[in-house]
N, C-alpha and C. Protein backbone atom coordinates (compact mmCIF):
# COMPACT_ATOMS: atom_id res chain seq x y z
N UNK A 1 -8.37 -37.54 32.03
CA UNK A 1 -7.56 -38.41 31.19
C UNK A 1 -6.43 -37.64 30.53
N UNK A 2 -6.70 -36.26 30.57
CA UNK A 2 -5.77 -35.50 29.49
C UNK A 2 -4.72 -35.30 30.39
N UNK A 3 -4.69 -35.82 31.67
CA UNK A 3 -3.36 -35.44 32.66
C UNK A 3 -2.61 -36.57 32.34
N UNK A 4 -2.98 -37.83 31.83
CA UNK A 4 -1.82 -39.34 31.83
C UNK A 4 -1.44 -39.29 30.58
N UNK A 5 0.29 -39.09 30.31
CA UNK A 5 0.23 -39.03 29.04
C UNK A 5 0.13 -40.71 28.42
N UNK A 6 -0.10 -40.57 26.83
CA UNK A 6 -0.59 -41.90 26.42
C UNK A 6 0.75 -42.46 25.73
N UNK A 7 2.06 -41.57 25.86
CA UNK A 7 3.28 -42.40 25.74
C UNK A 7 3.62 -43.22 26.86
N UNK A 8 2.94 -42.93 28.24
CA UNK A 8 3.83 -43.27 29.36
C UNK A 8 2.20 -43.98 30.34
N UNK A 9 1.70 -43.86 29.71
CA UNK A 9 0.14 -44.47 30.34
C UNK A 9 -0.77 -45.45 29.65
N UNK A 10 -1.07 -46.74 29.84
CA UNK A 10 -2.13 -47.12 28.80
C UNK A 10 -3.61 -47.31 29.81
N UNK A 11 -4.41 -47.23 29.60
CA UNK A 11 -5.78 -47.23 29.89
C UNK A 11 -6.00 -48.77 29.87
N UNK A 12 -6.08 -49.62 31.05
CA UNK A 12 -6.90 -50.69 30.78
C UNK A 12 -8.29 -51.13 30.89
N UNK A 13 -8.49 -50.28 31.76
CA UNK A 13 -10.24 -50.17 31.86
C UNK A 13 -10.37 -49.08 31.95
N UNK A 14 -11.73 -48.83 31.68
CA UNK A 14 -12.39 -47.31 31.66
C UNK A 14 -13.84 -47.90 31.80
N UNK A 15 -14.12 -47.22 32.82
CA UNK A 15 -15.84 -47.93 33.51
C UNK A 15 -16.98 -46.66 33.37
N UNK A 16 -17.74 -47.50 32.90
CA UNK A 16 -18.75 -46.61 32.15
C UNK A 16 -19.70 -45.52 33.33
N UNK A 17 -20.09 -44.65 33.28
CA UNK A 17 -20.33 -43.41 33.64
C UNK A 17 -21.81 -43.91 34.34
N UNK A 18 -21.75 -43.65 35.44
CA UNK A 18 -23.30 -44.52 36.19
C UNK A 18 -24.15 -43.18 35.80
N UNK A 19 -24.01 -42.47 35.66
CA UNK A 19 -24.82 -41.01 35.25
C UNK A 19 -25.60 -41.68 33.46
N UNK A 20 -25.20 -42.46 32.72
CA UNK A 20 -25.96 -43.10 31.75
C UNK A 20 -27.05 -43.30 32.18
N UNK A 21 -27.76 -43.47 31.21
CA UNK A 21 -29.19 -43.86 31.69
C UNK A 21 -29.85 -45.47 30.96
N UNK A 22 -29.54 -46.27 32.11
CA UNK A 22 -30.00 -47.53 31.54
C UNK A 22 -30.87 -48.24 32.54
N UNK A 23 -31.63 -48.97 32.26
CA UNK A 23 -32.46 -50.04 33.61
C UNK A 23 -31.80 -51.25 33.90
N UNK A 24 -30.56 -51.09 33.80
CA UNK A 24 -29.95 -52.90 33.83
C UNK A 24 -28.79 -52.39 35.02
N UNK A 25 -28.96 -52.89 36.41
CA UNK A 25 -27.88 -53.13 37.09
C UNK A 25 -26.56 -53.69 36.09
N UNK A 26 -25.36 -53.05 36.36
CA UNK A 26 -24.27 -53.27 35.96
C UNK A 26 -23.23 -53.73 36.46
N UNK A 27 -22.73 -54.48 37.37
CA UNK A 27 -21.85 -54.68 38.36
C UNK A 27 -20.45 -54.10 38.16
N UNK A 28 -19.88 -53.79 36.87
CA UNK A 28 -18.43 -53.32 36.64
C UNK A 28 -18.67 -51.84 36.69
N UNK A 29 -19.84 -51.55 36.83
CA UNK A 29 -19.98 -49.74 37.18
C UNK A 29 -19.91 -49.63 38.06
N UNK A 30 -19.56 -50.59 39.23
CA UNK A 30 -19.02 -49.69 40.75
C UNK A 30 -17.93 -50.12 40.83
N UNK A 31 -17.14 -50.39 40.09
CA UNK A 31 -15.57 -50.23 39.89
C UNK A 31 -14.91 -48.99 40.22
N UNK A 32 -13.68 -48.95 40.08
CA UNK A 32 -13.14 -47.44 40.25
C UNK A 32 -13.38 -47.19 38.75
N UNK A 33 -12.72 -45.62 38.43
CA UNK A 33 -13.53 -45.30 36.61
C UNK A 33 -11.83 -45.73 36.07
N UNK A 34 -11.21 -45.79 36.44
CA UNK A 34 -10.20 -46.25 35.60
C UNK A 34 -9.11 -47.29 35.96
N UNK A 35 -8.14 -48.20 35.40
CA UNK A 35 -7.35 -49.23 35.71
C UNK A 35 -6.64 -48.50 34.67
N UNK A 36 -4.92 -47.92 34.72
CA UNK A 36 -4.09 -47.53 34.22
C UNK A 36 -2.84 -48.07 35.05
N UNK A 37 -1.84 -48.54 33.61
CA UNK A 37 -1.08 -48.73 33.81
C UNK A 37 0.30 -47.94 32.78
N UNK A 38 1.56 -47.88 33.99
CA UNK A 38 2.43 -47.31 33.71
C UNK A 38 3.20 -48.04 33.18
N UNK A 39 4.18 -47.58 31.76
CA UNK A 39 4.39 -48.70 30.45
C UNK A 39 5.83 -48.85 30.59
N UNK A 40 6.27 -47.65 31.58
CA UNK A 40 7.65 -48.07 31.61
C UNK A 40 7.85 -49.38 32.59
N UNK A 41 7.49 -49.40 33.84
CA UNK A 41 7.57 -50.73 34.58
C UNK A 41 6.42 -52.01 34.81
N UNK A 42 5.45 -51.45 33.89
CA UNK A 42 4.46 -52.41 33.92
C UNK A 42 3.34 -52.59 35.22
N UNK A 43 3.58 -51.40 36.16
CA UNK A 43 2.46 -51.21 37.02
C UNK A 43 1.33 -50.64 37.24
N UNK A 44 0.00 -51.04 37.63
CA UNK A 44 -1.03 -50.90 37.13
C UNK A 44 -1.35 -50.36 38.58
N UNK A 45 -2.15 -49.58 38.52
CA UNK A 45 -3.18 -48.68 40.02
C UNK A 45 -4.38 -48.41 39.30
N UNK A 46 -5.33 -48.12 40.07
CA UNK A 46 -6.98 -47.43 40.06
C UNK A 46 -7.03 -46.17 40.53
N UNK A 47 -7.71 -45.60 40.10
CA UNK A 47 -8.30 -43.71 39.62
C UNK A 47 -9.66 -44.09 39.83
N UNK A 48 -10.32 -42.86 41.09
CA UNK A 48 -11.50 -42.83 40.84
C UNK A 48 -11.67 -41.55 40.69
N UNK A 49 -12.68 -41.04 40.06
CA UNK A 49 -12.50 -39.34 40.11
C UNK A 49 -13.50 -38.71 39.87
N UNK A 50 -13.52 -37.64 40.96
CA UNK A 50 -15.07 -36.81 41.40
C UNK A 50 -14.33 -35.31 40.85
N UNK A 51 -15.53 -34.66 40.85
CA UNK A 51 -15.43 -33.33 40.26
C UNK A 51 -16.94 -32.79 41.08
N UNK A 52 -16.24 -31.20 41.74
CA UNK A 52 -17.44 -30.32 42.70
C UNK A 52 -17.70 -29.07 41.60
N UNK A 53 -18.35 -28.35 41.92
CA UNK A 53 -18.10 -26.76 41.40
C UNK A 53 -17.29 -25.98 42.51
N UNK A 54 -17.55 -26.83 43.49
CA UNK A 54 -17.37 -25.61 44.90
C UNK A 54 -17.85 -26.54 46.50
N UNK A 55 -16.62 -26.04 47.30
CA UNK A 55 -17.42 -26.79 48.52
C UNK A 55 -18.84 -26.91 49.26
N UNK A 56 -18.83 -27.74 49.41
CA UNK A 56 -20.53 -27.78 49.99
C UNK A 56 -20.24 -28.03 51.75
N UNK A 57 -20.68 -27.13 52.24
CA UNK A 57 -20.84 -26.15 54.13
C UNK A 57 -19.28 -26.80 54.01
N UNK A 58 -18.26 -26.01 53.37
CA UNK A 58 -16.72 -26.21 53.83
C UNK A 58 -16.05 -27.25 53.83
N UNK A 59 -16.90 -28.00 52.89
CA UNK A 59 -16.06 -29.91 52.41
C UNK A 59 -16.52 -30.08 51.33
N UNK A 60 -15.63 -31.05 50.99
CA UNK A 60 -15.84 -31.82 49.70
C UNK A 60 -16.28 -33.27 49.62
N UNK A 61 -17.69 -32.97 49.60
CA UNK A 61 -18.27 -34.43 49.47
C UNK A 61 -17.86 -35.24 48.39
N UNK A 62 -16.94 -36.47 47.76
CA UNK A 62 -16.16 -37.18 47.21
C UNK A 62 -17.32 -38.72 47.17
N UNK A 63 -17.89 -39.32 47.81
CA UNK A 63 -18.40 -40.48 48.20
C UNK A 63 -19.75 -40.44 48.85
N UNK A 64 -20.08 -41.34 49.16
CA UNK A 64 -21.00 -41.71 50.40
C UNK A 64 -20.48 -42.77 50.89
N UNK A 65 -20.76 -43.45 52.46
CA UNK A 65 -19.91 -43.96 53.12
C UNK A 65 -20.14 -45.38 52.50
N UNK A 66 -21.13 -45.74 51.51
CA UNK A 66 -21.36 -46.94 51.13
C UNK A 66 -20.18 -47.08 50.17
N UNK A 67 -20.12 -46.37 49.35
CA UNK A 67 -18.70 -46.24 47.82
C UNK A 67 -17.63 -46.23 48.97
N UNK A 68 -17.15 -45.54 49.61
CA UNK A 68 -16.09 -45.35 50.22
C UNK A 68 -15.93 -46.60 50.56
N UNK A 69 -16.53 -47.17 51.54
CA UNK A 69 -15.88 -48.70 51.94
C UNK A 69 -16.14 -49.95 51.04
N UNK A 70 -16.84 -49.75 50.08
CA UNK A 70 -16.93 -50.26 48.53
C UNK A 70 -15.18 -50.15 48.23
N UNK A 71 -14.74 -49.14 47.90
CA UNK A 71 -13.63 -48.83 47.40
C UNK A 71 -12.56 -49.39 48.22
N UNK A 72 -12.50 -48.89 49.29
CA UNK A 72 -11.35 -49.08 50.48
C UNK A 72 -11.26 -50.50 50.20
N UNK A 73 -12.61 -51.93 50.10
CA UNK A 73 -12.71 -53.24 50.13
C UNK A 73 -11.78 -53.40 48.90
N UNK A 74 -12.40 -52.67 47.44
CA UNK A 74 -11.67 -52.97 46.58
C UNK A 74 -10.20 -53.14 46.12
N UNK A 75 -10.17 -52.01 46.94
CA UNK A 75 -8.29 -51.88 46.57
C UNK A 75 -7.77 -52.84 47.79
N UNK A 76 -8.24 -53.17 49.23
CA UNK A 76 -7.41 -53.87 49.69
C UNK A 76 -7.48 -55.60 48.55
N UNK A 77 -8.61 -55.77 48.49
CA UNK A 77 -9.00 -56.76 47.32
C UNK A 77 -7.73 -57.06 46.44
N UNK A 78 -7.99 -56.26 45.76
CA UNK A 78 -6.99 -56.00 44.30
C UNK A 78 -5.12 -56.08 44.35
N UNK A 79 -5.49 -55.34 46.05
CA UNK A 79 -3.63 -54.88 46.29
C UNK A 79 -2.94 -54.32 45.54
N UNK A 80 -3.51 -53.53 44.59
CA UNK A 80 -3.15 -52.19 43.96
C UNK A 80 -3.20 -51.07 44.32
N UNK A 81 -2.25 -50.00 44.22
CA UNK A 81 -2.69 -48.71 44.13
C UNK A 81 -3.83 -48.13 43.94
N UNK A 82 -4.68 -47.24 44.70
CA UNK A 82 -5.79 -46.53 44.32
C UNK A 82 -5.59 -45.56 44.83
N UNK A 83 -6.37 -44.47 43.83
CA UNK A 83 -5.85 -42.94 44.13
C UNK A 83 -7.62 -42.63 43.49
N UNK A 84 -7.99 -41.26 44.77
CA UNK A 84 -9.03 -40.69 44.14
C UNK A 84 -8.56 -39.10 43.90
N UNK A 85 -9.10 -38.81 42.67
CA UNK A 85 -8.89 -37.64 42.03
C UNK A 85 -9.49 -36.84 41.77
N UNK A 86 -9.69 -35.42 42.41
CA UNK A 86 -10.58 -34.70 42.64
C UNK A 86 -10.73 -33.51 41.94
N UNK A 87 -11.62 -32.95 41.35
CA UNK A 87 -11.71 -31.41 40.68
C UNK A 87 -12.14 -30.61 41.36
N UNK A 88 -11.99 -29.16 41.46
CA UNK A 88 -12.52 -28.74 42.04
C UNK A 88 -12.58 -27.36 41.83
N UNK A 89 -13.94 -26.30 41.44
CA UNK A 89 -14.42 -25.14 40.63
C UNK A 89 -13.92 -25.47 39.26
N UNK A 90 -13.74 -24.12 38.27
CA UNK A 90 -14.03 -24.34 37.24
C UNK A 90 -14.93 -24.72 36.06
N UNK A 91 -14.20 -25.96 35.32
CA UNK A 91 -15.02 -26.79 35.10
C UNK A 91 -14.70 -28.14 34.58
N UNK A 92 -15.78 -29.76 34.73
CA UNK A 92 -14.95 -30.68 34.77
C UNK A 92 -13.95 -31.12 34.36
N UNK A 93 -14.04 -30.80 32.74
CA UNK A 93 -12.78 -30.80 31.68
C UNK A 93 -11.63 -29.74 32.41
N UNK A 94 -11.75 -28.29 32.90
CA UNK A 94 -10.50 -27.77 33.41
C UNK A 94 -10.58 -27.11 35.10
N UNK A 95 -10.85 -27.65 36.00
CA UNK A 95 -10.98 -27.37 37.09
C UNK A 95 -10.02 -26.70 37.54
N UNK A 96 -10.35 -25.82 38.62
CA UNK A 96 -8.88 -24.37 38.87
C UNK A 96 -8.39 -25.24 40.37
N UNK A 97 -8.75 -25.97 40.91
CA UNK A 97 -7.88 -27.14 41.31
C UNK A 97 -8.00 -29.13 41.32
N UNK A 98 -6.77 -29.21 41.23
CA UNK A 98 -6.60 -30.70 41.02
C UNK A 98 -5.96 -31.41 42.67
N UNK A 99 -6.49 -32.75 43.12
CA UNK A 99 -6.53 -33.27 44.31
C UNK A 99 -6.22 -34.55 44.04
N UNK A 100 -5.04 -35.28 44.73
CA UNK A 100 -4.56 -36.94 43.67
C UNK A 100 -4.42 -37.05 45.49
N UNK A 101 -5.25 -38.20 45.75
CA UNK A 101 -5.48 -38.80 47.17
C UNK A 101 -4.91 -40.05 47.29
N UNK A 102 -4.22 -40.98 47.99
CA UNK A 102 -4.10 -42.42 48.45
C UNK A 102 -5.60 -42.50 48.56
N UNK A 103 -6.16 -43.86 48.54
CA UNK A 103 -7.68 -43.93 49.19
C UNK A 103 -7.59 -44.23 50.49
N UNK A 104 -6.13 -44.80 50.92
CA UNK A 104 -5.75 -44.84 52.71
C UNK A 104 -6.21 -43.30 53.23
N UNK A 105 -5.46 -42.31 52.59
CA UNK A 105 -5.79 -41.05 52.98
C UNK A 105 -7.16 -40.67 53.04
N UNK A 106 -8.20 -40.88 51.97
CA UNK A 106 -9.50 -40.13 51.74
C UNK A 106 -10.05 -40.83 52.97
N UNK A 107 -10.45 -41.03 54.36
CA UNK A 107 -10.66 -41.46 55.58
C UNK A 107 -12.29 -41.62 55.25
N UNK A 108 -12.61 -40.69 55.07
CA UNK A 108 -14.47 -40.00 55.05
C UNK A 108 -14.55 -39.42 53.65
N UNK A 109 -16.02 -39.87 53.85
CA UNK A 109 -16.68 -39.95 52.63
C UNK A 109 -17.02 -37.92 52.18
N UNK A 110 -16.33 -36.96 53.42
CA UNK A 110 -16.56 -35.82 53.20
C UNK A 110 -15.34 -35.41 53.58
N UNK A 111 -14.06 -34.51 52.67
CA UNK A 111 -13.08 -34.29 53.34
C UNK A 111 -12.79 -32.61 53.23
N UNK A 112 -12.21 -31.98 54.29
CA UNK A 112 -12.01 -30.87 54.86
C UNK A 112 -10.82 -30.72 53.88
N UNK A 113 -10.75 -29.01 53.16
CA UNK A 113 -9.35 -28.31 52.62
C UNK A 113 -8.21 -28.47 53.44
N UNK A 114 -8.19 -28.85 54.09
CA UNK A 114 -6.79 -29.03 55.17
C UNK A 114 -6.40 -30.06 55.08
N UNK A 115 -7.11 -31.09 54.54
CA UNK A 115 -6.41 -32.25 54.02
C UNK A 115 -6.61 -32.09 52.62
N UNK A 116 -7.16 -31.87 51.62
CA UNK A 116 -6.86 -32.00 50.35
C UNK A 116 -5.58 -30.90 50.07
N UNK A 117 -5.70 -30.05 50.81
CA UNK A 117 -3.98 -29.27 50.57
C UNK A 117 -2.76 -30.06 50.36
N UNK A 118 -2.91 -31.17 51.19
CA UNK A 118 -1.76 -31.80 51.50
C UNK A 118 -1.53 -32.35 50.30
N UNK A 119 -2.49 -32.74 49.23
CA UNK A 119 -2.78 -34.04 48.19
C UNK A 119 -2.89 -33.22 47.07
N UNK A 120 -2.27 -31.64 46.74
CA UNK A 120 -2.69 -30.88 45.74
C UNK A 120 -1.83 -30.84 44.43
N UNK A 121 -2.14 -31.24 43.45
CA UNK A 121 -1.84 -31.33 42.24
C UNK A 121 -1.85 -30.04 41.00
N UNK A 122 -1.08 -30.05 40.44
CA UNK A 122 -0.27 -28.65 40.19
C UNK A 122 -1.37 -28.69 38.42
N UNK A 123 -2.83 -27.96 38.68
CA UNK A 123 -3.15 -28.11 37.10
C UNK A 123 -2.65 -28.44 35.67
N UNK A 124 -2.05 -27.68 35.48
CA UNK A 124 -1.06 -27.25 34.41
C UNK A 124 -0.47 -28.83 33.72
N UNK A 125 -0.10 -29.75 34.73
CA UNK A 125 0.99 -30.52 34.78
C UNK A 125 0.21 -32.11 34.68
N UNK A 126 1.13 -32.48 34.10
CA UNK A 126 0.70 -34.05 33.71
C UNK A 126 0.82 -34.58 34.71
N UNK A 127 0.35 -36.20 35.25
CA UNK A 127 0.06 -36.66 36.74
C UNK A 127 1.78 -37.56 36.21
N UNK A 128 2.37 -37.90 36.83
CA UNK A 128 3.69 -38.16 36.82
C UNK A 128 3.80 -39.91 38.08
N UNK A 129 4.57 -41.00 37.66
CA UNK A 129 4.47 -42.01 38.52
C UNK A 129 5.48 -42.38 38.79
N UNK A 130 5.49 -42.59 40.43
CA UNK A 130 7.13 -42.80 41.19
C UNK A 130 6.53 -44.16 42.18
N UNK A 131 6.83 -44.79 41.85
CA UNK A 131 6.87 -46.14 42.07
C UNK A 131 5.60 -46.18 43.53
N UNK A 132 4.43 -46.43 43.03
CA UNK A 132 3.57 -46.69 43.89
C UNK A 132 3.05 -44.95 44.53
N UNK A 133 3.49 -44.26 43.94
CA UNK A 133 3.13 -42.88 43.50
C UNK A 133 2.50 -42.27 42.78
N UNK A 134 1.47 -41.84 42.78
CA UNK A 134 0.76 -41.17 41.79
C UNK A 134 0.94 -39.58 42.14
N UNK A 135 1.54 -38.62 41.20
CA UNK A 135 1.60 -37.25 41.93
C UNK A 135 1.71 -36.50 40.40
């Protein structure tokens, strides 16, 4: 969250953390975790966002193929922007890399460094929006 600034970002949903511990199916917890919208033009996209310590056998497991086409359904659904956002080492609050995906792009529910290269996000730096862009 500390990457969207809150002059230029408002939060419209924020979906509660399935890692809680409750006995009540929730249906808005398999949402993406966030609905943000950008305040200068009034456009709204979805953020879902995983965090690894470290690859597991040379990928980054992000999903299982059930969420993945959960998601893929959703956003064609919605016809919004969706972007999944990835951490990766470190730690969750400051991960030593950042990964901002199309969900067209995230293909598989396990994706290879040779494609998250392509999708790599500069730590340091606030996530920035160019019209149907998240970068």
């Amino acid at each position: 969250m500390d990457k969207f600034d809150e002059n230029k970002f408002t939060i419209v949903e924020w979906t509660t953390d399935t890692t809680r511990k409750h006995h009540r199916y929730v249906e808005a917890d398999t949402r993406p975790d966030l609905l943000i919208r950008y305040n200068l033009t009034g456009e709204e996209f979805y953020v879902e966002c995983k965090y690894r310590s470290y690859f597991y056998e040379n990928k980054f497991q992000w999903s299982t193929p059930k969420q993945m086409n959960r998601y893929l359904r959703f956003a064609y659904e919605q016809n919004k922007p969706f972007f999944v956002v990835l951490g990766l080492g470190g730690t969750p609050d400051r991960p030593e890399k950042i990964f901002c995906i199309p969900i067209q792009e995230a293909k598989y529910p396990e994706l290879y460094p040779s494609v998250l290269t392509k999708f790599s996000h500069e730590t340091g730096k606030d996530f920035l929006w160019n019209g149907h862009r998240l970068n």
